[in-house]
Structure formats: C-alpha cells, structure tokens
Protein backbone atom coordinates (compact mmCIF):
# COMPACT_ATOMS: atom_id res chain seq x y z
CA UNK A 1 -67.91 27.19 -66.36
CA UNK A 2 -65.17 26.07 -69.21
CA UNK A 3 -61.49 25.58 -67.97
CA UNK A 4 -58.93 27.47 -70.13
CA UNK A 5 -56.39 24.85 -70.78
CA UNK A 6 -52.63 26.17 -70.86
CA UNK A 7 -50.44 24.54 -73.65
CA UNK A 8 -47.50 22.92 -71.98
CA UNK A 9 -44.22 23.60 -73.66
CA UNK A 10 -43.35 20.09 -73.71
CA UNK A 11 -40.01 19.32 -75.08
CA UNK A 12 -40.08 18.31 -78.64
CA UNK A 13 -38.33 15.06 -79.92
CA UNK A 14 -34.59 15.17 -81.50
CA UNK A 15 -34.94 15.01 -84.60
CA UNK A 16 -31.75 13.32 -86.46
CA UNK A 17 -32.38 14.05 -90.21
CA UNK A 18 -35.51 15.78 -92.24
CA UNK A 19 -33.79 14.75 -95.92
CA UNK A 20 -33.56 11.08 -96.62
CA UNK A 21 -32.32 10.01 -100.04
CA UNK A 22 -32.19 6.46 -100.48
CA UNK A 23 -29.49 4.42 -101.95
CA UNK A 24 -29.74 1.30 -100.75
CA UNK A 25 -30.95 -0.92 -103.25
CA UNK A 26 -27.42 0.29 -105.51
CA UNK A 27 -24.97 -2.44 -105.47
CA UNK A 28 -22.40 -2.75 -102.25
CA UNK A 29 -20.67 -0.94 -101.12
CA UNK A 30 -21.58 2.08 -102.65
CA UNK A 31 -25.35 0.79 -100.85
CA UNK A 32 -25.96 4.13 -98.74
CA UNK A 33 -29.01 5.75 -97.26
CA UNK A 34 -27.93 9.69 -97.16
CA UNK A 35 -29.30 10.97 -94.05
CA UNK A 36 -29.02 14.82 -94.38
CA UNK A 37 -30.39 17.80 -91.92
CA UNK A 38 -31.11 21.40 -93.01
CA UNK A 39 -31.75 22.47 -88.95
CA UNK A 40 -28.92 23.40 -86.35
CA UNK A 41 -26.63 20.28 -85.10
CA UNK A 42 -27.58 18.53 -81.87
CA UNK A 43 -23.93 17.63 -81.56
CA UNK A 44 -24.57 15.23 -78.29
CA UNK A 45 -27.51 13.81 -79.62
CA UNK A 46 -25.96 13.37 -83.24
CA UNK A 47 -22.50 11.80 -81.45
CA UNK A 48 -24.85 9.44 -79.07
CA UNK A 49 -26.70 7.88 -82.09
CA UNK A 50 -23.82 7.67 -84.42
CA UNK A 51 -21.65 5.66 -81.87
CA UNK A 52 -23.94 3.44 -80.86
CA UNK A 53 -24.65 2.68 -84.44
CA UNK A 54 -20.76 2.50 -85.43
CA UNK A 55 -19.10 1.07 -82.58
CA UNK A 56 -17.26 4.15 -81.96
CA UNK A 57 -16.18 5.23 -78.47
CA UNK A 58 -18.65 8.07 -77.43
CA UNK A 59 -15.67 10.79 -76.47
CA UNK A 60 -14.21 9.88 -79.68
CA UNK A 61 -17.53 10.35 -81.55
CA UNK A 62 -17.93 13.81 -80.39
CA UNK A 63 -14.66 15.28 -80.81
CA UNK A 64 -14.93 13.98 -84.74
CA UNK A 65 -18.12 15.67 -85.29
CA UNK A 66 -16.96 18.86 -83.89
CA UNK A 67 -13.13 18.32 -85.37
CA UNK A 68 -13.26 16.01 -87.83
CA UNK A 69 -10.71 12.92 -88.79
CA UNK A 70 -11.28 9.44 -89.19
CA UNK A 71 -11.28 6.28 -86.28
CA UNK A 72 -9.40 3.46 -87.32
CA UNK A 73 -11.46 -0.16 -85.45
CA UNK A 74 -9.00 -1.99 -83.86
CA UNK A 75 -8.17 -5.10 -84.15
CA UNK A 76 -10.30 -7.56 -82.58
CA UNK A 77 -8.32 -10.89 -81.54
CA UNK A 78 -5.59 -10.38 -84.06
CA UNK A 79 -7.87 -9.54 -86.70
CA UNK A 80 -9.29 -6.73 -88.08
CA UNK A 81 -12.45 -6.97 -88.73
CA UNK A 82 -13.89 -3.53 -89.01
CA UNK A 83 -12.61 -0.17 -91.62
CA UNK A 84 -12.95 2.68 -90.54
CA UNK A 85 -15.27 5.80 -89.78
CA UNK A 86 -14.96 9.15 -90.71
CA UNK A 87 -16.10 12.29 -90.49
CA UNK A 88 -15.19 15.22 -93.06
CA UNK A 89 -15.42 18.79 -91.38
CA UNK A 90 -15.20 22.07 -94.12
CA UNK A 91 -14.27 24.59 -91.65
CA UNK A 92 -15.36 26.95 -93.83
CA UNK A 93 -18.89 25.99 -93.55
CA UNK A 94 -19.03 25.51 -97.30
CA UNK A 95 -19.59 22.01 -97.89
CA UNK A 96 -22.04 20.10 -95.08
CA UNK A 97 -20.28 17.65 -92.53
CA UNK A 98 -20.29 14.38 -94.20
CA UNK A 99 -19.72 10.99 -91.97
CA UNK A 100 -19.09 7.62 -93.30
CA UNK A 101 -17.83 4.49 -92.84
CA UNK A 102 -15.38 2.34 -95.23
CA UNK A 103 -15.56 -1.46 -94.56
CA UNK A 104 -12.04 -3.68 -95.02
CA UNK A 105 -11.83 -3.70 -98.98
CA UNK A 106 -12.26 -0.17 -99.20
CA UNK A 107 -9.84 0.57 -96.16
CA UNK A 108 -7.45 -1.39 -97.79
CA UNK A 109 -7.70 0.81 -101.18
CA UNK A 110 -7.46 3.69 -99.07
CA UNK A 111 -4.10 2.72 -97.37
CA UNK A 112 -2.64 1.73 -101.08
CA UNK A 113 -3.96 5.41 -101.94
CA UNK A 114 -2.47 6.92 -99.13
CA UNK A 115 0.52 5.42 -99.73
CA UNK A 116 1.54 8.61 -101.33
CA UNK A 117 3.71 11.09 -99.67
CA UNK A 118 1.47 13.88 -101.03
CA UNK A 119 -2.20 12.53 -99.56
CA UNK A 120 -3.46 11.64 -96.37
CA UNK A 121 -5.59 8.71 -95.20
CA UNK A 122 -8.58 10.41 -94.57
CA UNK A 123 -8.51 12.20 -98.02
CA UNK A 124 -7.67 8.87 -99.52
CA UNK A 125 -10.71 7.57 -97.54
CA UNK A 126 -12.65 9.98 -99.11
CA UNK A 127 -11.63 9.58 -102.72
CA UNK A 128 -12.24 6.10 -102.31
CA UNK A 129 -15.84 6.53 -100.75
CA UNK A 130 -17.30 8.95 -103.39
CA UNK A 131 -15.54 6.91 -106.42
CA UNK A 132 -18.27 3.95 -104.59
CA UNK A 133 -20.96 5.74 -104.68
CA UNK A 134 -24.06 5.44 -107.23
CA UNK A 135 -23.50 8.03 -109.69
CA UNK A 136 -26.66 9.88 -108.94
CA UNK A 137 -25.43 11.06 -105.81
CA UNK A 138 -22.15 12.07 -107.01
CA UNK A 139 -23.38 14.15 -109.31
CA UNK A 140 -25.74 15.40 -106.18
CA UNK A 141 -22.81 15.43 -104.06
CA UNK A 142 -21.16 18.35 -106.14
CA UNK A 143 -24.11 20.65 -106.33
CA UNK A 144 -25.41 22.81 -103.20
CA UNK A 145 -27.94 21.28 -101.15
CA UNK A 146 -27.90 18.16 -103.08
CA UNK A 147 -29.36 19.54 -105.31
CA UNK A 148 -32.57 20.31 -103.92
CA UNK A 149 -35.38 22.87 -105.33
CA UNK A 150 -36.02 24.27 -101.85
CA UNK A 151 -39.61 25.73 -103.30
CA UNK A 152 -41.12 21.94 -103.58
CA UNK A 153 -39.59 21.20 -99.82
CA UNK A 154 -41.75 20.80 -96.59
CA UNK A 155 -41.48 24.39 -95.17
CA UNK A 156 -40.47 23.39 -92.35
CA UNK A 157 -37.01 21.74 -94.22
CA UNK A 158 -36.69 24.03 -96.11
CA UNK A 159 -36.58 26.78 -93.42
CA UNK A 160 -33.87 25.61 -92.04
CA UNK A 161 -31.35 26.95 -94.29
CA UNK A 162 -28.76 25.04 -95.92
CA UNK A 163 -27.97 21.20 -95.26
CA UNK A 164 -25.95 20.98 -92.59
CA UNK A 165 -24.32 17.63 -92.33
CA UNK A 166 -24.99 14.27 -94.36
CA UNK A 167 -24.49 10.90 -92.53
CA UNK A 168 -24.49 8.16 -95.09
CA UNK A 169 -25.58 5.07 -93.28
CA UNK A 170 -26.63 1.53 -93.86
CA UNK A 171 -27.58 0.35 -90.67
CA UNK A 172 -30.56 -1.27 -89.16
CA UNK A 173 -31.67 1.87 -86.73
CA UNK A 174 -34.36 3.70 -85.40
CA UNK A 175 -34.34 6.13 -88.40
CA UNK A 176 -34.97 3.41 -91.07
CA UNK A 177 -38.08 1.27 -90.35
CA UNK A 178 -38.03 -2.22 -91.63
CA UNK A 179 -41.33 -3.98 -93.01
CA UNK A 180 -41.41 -7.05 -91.49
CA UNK A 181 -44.03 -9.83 -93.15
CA UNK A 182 -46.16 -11.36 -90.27
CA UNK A 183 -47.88 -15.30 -90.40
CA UNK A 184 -51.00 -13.64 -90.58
CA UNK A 185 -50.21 -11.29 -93.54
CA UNK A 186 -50.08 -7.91 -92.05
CA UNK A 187 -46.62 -5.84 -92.76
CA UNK A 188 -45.20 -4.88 -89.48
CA UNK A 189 -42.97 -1.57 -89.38
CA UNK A 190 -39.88 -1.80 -86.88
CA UNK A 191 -37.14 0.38 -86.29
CA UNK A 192 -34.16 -0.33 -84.57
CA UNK A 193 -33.06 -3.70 -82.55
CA UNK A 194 -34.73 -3.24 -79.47
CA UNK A 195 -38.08 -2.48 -81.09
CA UNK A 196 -37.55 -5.47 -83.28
CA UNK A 197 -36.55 -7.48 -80.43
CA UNK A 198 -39.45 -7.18 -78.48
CA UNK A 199 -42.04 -7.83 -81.73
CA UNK A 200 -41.11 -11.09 -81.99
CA UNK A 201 -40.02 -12.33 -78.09
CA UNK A 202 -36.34 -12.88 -78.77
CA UNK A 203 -33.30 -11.20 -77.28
CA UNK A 204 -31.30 -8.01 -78.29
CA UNK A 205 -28.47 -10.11 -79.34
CA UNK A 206 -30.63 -12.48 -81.39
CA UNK A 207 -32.21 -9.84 -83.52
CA UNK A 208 -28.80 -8.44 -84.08
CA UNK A 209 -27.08 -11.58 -85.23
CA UNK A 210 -30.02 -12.13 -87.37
CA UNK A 211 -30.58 -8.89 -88.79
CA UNK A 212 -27.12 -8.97 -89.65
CA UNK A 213 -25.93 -12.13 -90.29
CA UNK A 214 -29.34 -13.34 -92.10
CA UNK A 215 -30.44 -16.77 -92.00
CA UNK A 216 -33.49 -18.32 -89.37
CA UNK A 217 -34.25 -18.11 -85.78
CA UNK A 218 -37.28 -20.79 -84.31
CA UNK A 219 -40.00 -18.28 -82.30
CA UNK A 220 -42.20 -20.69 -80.29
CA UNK A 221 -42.71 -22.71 -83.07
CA UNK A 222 -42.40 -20.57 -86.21
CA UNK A 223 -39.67 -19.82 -87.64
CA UNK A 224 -38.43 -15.64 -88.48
CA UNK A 225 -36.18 -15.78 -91.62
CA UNK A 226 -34.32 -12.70 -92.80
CA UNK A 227 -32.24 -12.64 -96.07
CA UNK A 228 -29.85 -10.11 -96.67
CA UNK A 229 -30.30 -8.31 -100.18
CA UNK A 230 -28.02 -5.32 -101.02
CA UNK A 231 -26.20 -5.02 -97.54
CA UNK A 232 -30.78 -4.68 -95.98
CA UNK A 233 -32.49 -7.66 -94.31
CA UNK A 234 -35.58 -8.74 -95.26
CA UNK A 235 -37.98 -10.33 -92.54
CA UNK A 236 -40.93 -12.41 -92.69
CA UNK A 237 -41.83 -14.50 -90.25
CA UNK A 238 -43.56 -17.99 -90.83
CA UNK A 239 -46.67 -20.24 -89.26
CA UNK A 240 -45.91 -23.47 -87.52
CA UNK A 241 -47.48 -25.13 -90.28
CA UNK A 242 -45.71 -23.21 -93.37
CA UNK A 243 -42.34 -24.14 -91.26
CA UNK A 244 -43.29 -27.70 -91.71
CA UNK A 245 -44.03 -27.45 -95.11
CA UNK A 246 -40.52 -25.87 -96.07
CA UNK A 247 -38.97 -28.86 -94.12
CA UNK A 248 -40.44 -31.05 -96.31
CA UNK A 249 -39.40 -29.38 -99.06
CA UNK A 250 -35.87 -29.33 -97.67
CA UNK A 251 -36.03 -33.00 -97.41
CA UNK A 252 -38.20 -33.76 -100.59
CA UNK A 253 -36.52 -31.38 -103.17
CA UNK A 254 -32.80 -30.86 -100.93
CA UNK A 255 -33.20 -27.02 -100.78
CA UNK A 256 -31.63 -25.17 -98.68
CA UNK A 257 -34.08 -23.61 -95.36
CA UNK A 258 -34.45 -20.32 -96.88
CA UNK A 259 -35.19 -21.36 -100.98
CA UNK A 260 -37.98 -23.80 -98.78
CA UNK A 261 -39.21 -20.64 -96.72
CA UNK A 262 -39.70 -18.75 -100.59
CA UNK A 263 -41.60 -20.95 -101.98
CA UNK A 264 -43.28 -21.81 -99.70
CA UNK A 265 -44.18 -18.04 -98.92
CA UNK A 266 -44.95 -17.39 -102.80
CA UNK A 267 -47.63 -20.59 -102.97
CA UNK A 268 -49.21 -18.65 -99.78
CA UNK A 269 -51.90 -16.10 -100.61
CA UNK A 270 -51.28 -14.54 -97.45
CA UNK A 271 -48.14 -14.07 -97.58
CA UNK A 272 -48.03 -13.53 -101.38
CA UNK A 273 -50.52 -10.17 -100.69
CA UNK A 274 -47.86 -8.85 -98.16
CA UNK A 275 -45.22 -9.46 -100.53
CA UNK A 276 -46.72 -7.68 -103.27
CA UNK A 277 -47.91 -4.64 -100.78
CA UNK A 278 -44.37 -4.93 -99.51
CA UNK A 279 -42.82 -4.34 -103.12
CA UNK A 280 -45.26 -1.53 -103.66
CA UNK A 281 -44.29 -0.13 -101.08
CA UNK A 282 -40.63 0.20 -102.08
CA UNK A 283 -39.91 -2.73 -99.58
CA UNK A 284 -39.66 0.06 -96.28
C-alpha cells in the first residue's frame, strides 16, 4: 500500500534582491554592486540586513526605509570616521527606493554642496553619489526598470512588476559570495563573515579585519592573504611550504609579504589553475 505524501507549506527563504548588476570592478568610489528587487518589500527583513551591514541603529534603519532621510555616523573618539547612509523615498512610487552610503570625501562634497540655502544635505548627497557613479548606470539610472527588457527576464523577476527599491552596496555579505583560492587548488565560495570565519578556523573579528583591512593572517601554519582591489578582497590561502618559500623571497629579493605570496602563487600550478578559473569566472 503507497503512502500519499502531503507537501508541507514550508516557509520559503527571504529573498533580498533577484536583479544584481555589478559595478564593482569601476574605480572607487563610484565601485557599487546595485542590488535591485522587482517583488513586494520585506521591510523588517530589508532594515535587519541593511543595519547590520551599515552600522546603522536597527529603529533608525526601519523608519528610513519606510520614511526616508539620511543617518549621519557619529563621531567615534573625536573623529569621524564614517559618511553617511541614506535612503531616497519617491512617495509617489515613481522612482524605486534607492539606499546608499557616501564615505568621508564624498560627505565632505556633500556638506560644501549643501552649503546652499536652496538644497538640502540629502539632495546634495545624492547629486554627489550619482555624479560617482560609472556612467553605465547613470544612464540606467534614468530609464524605468534600469533599463531592463522584461521579455529576456527569469519569469519569476519579471512577474513581479516594477523594481522596487535598489540598494547599492559594496560590502562583504551573504548576498555576494567571495571565491576564495584554497592550498589545494579548489575555489571555495563564501558569503558573509561568519561563513568565512568558520572555513578557515579563525574568529568573526579576524575575518573582518582582514577582509577589510587586507593584508595576512597565520592559520595553523599557512598563511590566508587577502588584497584589496577596487574597494573587494581577494583571498587565497597558502601551504606551509609556499609560506616558507615567500619568506625567503622576502628576505632574498626584500619584497614585501604579499608581492612574495604572488609570485610565489603564479610559479604554482595549483594555484596558477585556480587563478585562471578564478578570472574566468569573473573573480565571484
């Protein structure tokens, strides 16, 4: 006797964005990744993800995305260290939600722009923003939909109607995965920090200095390296013995720790086929 199985309606998963136009590789800051959704807004989700990923207070997240405005960082000892975020709301439905974030040298070119009696900070935010942008998407920017033919989109993006917001976004997060170059030559796809973290046996706080800061971190006795190129790190991770071998360059030839690490990865056929698969693959 067969069982009739009964489909559960199990929830399913959030999803952030189903357009992804990639700008990264375009010289900062104007370095984005335009994260755009044609379905309905998951407001809570959408505020919980950008917060954690732009250091904005989760009240204050929410009430942008459903107001608009911008969040000036604070100061941090003294110093500011951080722009600021904004989001841009057409009330009218028009244009999508677009969110942002300027960092200091374009925050300070939107205070000298705003300057002006007859404009306010966040427009002068945004002038600033779009005048940084590649030209490509500026020019997609002012058409509807970006610019999209909605016959060659997946039917289920394109059923969803018109764009709804665009996020434009550089960070390291669970939305972009990161191919990371392995001692052994395979190309390892991680997400966000925690994911990262937990690949390669070091802490949260680690992978986050690294993956932003760039530079080397000793694993056990190899060595990760991540360079940053275009505002994106780039990870490989090395053997013991290929570690030794770029300290001896270091000390034979007086590069510096990461020109060692590349040439030493480049005279590796290992490492050389990931790099080349890694390239073909448009480096994500």
């Amino acid at each position: 006797m067969f069982k009739i199985k009964k489909k559960t309606d199990k929830p399913k998963p959030t999803v952030l964005y189903n357009i992804i136009e990639d700008y990264s590789e375009f010289d900062a800051p104007g370095n984005v990744t335009a994260c755009a959704m044609t379905e309905k807004e998951d407001v809570a989700r959408h505020a919980k993800v950008l917060a954690e990923s732009c250091g904005v207070p989760l009240d204050t997240m929410t009430l942008l995305l459903s107001q608009g405005g911008i969040y000036v960082y604070p100061q941090e000892g003294g110093v500011l260290t951080k722009g600021l975020f904004a989001c841009r709301v057409d009330q009218t439905g028009a244009i999508p939600k677009q969110t942002y974030v300027l960092d200091l040298m374009q925050f300070a070119e939107a205070e000298q722009v705003a300057r002006s009696p007859s404009i306010s900070l966040e427009d002068a935010a945004a002038e600033v923003f779009i005048r940084t942008l590649p030209d490509e998407l500026t020019t997609k920017l002012q058409q509807k939909n970006l610019g999209l033919d909605y016959r060659t989109l997946d039917r289920a993006v394109a059923k969803g109607g018109d764009i709804k917001y665009i996020d434009f976004r550089k960070d390291w997060s669970p939305h972009f995965k990161r191919l990371c170059i392995m001692p052994d030559g395979r190309l390892v796809e991680t997400g966000g920090l925690e994911e990262f973290a937990q690949l390669h046996g070091i802490t949260s706080a680690q992978a986050k200095t690294l993956v932003e800061q760039g530079g080397t971190l000793e694993v056990n006795g190899e060595i990760l390296a991540c360079q940053i190129v275009n505002g994106q790190p780039a990870v490989a991770r090395f053997t013991a013995r290929n570690y030794a071998k770029a300290k001896e360059l270091v000390s034979a030839k007086g590069l510096h720790i990461m020109d060692a690490l590349s040439e030493v990865a480049y005279n590796d056929p290992v490492m050389m086929g990931s790099l080349v698969r890694k390239e073909l693959s448009g480096g994500r």
